[in-house]
N, C-alpha and C. Protein backbone atom coordinates (compact mmCIF):
# COMPACT_ATOMS: atom_id res chain seq x y z
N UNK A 1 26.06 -5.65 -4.75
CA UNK A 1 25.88 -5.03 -3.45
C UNK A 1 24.84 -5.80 -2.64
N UNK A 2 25.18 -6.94 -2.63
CA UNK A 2 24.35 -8.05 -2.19
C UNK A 2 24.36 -7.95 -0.17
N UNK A 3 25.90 -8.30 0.01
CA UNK A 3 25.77 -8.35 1.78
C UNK A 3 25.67 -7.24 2.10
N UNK A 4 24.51 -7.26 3.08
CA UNK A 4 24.12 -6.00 4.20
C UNK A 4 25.40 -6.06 5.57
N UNK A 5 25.53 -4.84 5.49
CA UNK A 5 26.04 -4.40 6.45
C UNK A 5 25.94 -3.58 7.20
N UNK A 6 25.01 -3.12 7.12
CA UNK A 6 24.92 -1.58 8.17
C UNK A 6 23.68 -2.00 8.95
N UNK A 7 22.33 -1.83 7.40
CA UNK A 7 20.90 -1.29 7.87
C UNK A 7 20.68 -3.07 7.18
N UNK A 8 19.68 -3.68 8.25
CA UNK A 8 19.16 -4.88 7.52
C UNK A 8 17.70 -4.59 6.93
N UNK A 9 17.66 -4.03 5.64
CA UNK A 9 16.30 -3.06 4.98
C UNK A 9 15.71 -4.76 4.78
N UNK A 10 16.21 -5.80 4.52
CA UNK A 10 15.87 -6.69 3.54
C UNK A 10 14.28 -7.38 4.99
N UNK A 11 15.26 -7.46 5.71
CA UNK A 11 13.93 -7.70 6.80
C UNK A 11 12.66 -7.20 7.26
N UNK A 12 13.22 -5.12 6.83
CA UNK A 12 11.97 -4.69 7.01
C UNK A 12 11.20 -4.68 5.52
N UNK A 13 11.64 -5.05 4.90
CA UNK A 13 10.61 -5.32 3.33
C UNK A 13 9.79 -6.32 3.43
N UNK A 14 10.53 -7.14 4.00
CA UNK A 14 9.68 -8.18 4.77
C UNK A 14 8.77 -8.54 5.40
N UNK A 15 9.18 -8.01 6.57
CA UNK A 15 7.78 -7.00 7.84
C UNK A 15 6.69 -6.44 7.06
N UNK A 16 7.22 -5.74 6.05
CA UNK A 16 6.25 -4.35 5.83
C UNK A 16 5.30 -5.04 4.10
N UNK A 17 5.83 -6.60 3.67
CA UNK A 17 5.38 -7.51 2.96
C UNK A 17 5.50 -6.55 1.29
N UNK A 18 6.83 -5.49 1.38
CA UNK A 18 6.98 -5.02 0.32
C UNK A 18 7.61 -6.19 -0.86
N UNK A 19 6.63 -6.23 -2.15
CA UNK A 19 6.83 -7.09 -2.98
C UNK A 19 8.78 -7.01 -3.27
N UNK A 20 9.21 -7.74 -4.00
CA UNK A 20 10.31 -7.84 -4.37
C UNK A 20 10.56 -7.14 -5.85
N UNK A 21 10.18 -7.04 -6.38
CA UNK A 21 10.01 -5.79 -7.72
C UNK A 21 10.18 -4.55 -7.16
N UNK A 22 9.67 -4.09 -6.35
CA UNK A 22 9.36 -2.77 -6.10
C UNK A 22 10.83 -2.26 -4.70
N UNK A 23 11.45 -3.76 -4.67
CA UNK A 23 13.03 -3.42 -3.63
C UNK A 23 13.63 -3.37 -4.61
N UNK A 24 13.62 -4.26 -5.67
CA UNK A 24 14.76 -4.54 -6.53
C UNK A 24 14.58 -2.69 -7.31
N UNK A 25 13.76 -1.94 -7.65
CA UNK A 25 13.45 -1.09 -7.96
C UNK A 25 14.26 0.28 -6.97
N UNK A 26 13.96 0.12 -5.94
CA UNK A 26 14.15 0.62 -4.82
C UNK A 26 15.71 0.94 -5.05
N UNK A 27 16.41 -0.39 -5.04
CA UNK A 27 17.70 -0.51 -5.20
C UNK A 27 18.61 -0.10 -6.14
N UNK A 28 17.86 -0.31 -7.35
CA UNK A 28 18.31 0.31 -8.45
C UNK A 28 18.68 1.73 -8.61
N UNK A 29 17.12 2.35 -8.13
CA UNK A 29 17.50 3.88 -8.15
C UNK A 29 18.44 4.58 -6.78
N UNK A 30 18.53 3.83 -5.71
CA UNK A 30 19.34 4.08 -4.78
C UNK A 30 20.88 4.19 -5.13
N UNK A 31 20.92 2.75 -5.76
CA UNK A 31 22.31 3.06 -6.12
C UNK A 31 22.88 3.51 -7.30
N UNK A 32 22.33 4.24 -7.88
CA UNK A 32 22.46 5.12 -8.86
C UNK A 32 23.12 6.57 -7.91
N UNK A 33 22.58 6.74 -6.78
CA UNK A 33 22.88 7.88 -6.03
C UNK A 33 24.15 7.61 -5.20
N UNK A 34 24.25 6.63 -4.86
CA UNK A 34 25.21 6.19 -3.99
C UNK A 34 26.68 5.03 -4.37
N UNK A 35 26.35 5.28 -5.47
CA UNK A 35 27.21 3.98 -6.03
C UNK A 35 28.44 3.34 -5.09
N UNK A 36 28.83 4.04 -4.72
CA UNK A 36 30.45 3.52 -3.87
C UNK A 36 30.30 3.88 -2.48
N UNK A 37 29.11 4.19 -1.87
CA UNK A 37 28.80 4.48 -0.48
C UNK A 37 27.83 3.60 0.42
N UNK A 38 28.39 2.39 0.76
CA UNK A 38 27.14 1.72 1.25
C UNK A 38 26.53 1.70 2.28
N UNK A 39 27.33 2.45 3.45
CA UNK A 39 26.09 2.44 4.22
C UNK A 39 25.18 3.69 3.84
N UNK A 40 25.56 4.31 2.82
CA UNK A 40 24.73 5.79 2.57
C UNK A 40 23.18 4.84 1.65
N UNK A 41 23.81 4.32 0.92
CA UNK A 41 22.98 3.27 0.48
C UNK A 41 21.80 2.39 0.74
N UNK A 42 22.76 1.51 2.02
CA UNK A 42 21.64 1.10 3.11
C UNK A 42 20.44 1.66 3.27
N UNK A 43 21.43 2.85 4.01
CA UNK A 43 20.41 3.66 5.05
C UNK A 43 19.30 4.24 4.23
N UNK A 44 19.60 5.02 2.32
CA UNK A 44 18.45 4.92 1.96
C UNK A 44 17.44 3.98 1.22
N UNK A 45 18.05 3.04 0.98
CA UNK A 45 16.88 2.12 0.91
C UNK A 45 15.97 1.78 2.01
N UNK A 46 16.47 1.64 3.15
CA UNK A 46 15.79 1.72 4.51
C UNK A 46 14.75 2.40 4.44
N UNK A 47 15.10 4.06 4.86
CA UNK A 47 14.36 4.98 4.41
C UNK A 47 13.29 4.92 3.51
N UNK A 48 13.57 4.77 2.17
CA UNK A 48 12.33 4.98 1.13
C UNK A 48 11.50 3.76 1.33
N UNK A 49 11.88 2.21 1.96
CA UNK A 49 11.08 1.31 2.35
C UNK A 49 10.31 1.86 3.17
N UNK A 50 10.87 2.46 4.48
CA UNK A 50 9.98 2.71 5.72
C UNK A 50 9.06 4.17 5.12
N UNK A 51 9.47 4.65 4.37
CA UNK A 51 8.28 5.88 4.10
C UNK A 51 7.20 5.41 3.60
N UNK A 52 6.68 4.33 3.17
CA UNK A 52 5.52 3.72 2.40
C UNK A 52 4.91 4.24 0.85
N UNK A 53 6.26 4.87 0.57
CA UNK A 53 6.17 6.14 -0.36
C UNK A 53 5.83 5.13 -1.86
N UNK A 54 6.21 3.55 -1.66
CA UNK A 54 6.37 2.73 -2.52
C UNK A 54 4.84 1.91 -2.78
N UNK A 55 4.09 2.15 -1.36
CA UNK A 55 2.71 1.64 -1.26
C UNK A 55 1.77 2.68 -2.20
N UNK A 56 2.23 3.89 -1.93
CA UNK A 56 1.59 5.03 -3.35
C UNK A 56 1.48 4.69 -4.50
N UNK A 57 2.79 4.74 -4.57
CA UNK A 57 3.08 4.29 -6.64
C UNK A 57 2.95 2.96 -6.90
N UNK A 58 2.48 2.32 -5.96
CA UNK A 58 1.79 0.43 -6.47
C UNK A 58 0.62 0.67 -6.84
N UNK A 59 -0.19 1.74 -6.25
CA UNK A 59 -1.17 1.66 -6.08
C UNK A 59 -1.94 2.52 -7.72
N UNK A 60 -1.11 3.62 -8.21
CA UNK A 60 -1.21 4.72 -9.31
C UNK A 60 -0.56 3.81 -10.57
């Protein structure tokens, strides 16, 4: 589930200088929820990037 199509999250991980462990992470548990739905997918990886919810649990 490599090409983006909807939400380009990969840019705001970018922006927001979220390590790459912690997307690849991101992704994992996303698509566990969404397996065959990708822009549902997208949109939440987007989401849990932009909540900074990931800057918490780097930090604990």
């Amino acid at each position: 589930m490599k090409k983006i199509e909807y939400f380009d999250y990969e840019k705001v991980a970018r922006d927001m200088n979220l390590p790459d462990s912690i997307l690849k992470k991101i992704e994992k548990e996303v698509k566990t929820e969404f397996p065959k739905d990708k822009m549902m997918y997208e949109l939440h990886v987007l989401r849990a990037i932009r909540s900074k919810y990931w800057q918490k649990a780097a930090v604990q």
